[in-house]
C-alpha atoms as a PDB file:
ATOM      1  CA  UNK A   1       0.000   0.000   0.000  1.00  0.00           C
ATOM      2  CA  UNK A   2       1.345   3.556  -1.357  1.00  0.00           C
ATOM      3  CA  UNK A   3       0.390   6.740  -0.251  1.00  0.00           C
ATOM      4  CA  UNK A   4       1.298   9.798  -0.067  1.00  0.00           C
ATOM      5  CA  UNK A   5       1.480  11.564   3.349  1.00  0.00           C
ATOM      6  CA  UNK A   6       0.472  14.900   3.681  1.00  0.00           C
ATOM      7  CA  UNK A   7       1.917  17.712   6.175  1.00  0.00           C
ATOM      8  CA  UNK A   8      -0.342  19.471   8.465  1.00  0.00           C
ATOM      9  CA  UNK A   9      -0.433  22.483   6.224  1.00  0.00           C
ATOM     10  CA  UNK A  10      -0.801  19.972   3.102  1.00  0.00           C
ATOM     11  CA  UNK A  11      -3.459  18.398   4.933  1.00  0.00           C
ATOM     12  CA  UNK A  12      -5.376  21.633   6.379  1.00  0.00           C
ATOM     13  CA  UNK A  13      -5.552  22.783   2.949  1.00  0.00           C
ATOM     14  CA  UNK A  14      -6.933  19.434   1.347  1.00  0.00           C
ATOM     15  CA  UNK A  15      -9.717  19.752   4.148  1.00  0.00           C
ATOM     16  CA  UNK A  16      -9.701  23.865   3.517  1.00  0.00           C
ATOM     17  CA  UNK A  17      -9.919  23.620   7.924  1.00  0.00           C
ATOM     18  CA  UNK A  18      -7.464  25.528  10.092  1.00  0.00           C
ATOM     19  CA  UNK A  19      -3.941  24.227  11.029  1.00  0.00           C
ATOM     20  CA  UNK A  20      -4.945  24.740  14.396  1.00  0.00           C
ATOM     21  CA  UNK A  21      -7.903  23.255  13.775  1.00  0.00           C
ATOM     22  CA  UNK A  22      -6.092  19.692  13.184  1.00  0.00           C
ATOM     23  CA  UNK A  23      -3.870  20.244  15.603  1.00  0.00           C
ATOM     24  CA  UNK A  24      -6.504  20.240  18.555  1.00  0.00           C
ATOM     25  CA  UNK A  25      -8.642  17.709  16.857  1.00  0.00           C
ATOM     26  CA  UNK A  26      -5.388  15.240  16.633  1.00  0.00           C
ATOM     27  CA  UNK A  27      -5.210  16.303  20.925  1.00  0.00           C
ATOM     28  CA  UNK A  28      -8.941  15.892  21.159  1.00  0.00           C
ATOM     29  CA  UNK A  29      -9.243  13.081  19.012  1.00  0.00           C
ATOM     30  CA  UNK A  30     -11.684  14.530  16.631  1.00  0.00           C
ATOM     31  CA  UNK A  31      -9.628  14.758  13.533  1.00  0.00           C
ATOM     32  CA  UNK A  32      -7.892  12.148  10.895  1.00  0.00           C
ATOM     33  CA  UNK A  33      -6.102   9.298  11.877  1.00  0.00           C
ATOM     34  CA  UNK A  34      -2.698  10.683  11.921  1.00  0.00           C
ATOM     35  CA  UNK A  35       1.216   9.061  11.193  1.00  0.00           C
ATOM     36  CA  UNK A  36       3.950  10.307  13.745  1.00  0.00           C
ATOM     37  CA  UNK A  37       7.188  10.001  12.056  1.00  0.00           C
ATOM     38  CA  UNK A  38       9.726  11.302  14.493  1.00  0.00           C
ATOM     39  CA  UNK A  39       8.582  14.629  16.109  1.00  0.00           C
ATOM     40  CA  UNK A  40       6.499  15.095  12.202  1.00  0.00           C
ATOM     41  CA  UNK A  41       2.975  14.963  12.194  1.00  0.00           C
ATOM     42  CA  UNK A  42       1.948  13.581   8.720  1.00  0.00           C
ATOM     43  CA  UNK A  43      -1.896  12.324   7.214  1.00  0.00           C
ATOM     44  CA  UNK A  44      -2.533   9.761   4.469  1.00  0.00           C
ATOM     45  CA  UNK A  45      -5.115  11.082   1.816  1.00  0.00           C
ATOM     46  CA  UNK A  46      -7.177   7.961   2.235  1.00  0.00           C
ATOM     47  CA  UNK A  47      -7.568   8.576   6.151  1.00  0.00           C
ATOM     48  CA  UNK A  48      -8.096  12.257   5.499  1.00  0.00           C
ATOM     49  CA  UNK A  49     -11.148  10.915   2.943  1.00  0.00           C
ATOM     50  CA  UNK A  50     -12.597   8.874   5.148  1.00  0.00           C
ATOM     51  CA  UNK A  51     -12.431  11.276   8.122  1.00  0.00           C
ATOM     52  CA  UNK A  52     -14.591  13.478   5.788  1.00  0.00           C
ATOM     53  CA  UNK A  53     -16.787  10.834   4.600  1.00  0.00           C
ATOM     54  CA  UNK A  54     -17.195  10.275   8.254  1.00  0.00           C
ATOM     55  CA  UNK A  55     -18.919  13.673   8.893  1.00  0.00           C
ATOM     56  CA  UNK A  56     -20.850  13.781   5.853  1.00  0.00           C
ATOM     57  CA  UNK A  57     -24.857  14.150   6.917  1.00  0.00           C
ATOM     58  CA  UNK A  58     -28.071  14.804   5.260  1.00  0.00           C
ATOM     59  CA  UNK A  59     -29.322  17.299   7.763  1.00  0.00           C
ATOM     60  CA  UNK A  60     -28.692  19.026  11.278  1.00  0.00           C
ATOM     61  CA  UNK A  61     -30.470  16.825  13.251  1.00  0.00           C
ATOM     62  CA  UNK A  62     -28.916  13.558  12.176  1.00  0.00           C
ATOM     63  CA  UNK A  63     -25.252  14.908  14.343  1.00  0.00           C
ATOM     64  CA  UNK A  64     -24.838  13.426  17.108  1.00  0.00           C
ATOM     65  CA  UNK A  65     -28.050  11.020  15.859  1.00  0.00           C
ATOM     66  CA  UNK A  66     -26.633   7.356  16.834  1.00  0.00           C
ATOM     67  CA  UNK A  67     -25.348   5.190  13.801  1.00  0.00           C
END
């Protein structure tokens, strides 16, 4: 499996959100799934995808609606 990884600026601008944004959802665990390589942060387009597939919904009511 090949992929590239994605910095958190690379990322933040894929998901047109905030560094800081990521960087409090990665504390918070509200974001991606993330790769730590070293002291580097780095996201894989296909976790980034599916983070945003995650939060996809038809209508206000259905967040926080159980699955």
């Amino acid at each position: 499996m090949s992929s590239e990884l994605f910095t958190v600026s690379e990322a933040a601008r894929w998901a047109k959100v905030s560094e800081s944004f990521l960087n409090k959802a990665r504390l918070t665990g509200g974001g991606p799934k993330f790769v730590r390589l070293g002291r580097s942060i780095r996201y894989r387009i296909e976790d980034l995808e599916s983070w945003a597939k995650a939060g996809a919904a038809g209508s206000t009511s259905e967040y926080g609606a159980p699955a």
